[in-house]
C-alpha atoms as a PDB file:
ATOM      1  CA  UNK A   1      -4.499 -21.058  13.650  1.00  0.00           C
ATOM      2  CA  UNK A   2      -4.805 -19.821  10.163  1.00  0.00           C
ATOM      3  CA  UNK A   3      -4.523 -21.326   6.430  1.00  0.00           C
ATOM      4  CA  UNK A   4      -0.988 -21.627   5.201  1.00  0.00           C
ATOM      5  CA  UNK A   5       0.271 -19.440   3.115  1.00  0.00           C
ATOM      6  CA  UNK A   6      -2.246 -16.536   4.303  1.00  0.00           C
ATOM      7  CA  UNK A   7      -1.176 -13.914   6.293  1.00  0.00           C
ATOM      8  CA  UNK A   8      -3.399 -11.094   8.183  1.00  0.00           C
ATOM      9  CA  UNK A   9      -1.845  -7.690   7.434  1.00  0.00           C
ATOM     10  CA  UNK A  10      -1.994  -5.576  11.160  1.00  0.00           C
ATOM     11  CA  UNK A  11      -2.080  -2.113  11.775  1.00  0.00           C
ATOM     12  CA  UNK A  12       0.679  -0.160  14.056  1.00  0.00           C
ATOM     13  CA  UNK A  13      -1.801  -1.580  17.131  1.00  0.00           C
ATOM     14  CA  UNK A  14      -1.405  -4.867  15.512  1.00  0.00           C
ATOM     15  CA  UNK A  15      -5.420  -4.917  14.774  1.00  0.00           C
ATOM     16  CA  UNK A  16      -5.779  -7.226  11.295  1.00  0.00           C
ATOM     17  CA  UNK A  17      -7.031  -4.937   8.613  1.00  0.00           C
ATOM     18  CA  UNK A  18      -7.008  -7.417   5.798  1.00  0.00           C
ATOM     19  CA  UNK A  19      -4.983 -10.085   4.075  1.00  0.00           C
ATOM     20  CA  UNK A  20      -2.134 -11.231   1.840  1.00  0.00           C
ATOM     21  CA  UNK A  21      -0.146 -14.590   0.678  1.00  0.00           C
ATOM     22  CA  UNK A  22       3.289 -15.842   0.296  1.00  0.00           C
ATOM     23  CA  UNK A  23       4.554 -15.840  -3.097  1.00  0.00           C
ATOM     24  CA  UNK A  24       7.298 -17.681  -2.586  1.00  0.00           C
ATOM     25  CA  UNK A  25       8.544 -20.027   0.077  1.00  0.00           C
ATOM     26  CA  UNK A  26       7.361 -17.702   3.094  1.00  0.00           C
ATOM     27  CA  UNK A  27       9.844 -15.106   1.599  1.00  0.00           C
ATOM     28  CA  UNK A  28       7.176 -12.563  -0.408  1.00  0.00           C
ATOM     29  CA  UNK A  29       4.567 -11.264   0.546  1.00  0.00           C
ATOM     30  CA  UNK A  30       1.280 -10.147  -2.041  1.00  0.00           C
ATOM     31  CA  UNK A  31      -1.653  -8.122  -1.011  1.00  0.00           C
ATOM     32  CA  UNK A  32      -3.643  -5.153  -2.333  1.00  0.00           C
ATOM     33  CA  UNK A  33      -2.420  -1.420  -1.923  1.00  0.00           C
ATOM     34  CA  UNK A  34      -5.863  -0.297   0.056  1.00  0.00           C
ATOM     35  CA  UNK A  35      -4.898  -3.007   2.764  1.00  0.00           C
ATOM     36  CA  UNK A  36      -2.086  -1.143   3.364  1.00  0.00           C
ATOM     37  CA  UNK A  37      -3.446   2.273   2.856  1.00  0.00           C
ATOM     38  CA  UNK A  38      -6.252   1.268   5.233  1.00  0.00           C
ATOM     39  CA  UNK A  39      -4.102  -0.213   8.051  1.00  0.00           C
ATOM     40  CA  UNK A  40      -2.445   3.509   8.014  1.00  0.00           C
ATOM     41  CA  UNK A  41       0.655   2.941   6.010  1.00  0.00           C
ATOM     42  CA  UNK A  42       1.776   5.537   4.099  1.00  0.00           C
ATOM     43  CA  UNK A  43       3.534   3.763   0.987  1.00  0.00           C
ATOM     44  CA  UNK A  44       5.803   3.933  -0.804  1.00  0.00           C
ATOM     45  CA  UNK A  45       7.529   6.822   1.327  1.00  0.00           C
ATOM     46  CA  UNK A  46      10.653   5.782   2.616  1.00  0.00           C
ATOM     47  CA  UNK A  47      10.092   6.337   6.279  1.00  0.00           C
ATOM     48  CA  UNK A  48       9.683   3.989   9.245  1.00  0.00           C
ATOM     49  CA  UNK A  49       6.464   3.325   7.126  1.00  0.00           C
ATOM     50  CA  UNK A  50       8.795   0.639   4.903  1.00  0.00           C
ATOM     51  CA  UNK A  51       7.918  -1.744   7.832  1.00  0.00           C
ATOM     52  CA  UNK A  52       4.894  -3.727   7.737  1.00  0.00           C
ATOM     53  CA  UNK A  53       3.397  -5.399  10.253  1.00  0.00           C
ATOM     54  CA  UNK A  54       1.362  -9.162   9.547  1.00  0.00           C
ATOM     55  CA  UNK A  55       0.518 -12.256  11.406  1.00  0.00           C
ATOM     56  CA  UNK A  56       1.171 -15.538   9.933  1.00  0.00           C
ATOM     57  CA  UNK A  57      -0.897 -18.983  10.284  1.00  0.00           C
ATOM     58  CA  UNK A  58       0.842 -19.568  13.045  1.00  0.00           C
ATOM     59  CA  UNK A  59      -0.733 -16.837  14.793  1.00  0.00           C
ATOM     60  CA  UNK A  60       2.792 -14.931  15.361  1.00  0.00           C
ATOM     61  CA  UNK A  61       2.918 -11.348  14.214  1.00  0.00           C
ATOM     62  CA  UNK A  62       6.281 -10.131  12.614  1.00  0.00           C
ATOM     63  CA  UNK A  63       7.616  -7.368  10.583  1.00  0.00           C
ATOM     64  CA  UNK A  64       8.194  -7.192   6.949  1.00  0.00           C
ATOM     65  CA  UNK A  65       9.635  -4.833   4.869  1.00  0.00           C
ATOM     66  CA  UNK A  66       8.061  -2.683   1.666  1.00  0.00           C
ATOM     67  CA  UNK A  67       9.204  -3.425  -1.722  1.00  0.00           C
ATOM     68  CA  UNK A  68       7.580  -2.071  -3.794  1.00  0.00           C
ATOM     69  CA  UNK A  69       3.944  -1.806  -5.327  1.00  0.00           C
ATOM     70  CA  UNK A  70       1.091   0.056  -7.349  1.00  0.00           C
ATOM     71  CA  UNK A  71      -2.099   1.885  -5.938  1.00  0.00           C
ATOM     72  CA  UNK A  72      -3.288   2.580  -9.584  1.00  0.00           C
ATOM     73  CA  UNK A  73      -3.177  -1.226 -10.172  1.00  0.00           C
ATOM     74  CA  UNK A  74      -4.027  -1.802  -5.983  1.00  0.00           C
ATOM     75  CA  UNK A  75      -0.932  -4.171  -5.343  1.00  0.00           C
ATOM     76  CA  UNK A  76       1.720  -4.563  -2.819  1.00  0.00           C
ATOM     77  CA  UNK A  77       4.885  -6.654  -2.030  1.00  0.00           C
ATOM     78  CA  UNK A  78       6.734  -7.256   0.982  1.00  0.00           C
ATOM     79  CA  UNK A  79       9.703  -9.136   2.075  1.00  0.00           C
ATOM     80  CA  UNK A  80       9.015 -11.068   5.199  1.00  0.00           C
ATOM     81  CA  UNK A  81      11.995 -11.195   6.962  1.00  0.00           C
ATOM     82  CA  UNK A  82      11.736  -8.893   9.388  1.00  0.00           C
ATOM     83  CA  UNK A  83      11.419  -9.963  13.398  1.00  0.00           C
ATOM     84  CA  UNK A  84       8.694 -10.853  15.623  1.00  0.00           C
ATOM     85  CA  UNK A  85       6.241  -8.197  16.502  1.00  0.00           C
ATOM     86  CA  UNK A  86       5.512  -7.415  20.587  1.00  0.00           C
ATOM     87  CA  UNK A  87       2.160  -7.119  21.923  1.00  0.00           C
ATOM     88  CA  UNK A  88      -1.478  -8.843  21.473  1.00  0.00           C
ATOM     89  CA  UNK A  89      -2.752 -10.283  18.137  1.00  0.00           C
END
């Protein structure tokens, strides 16, 4: 189990590659730009890229959804609505 309101941002193989919080009642999602460029998303295109993968304390992965973000300034936000992820975290 993890700490609340941390979540483990995961690659497309659902491998963590660094970490985030909830801004907001488990709605928002903050982390840094390079955790994202690292993991292999390519932001902010608008591809199937706008879905981010992440594991919350619970230890369930799920999808959530660009919004926006600045790698000058090295921040991120996603929505974390999206489903449940398949496969091994």
């Amino acid at each position: 189990m993890g700490v609340p309101g941390i979540v483990n941002i995961l690659d497309k193989d659902l491998k963590s590659c660094g970490t985030g919080f909830f801004s907001s009642p488990e709605e928002y999602i903050i982390t840094c730009f390079h955790v994202l460029s690292s993991a292999g998303y390519h932001l902010p295109v608008r591809s199937e890229y706008d879905i981010v993968n992440y594991c919350d304390a619970g230890g369930a992965a799920k999808q959530a959804e660009w919004i926006g973000g600045s790698a000058n300034r090295d921040i991120a936000v996603l929505r974390a609505d999206g489903p449940e992820c398949h496969g091994d975290v």
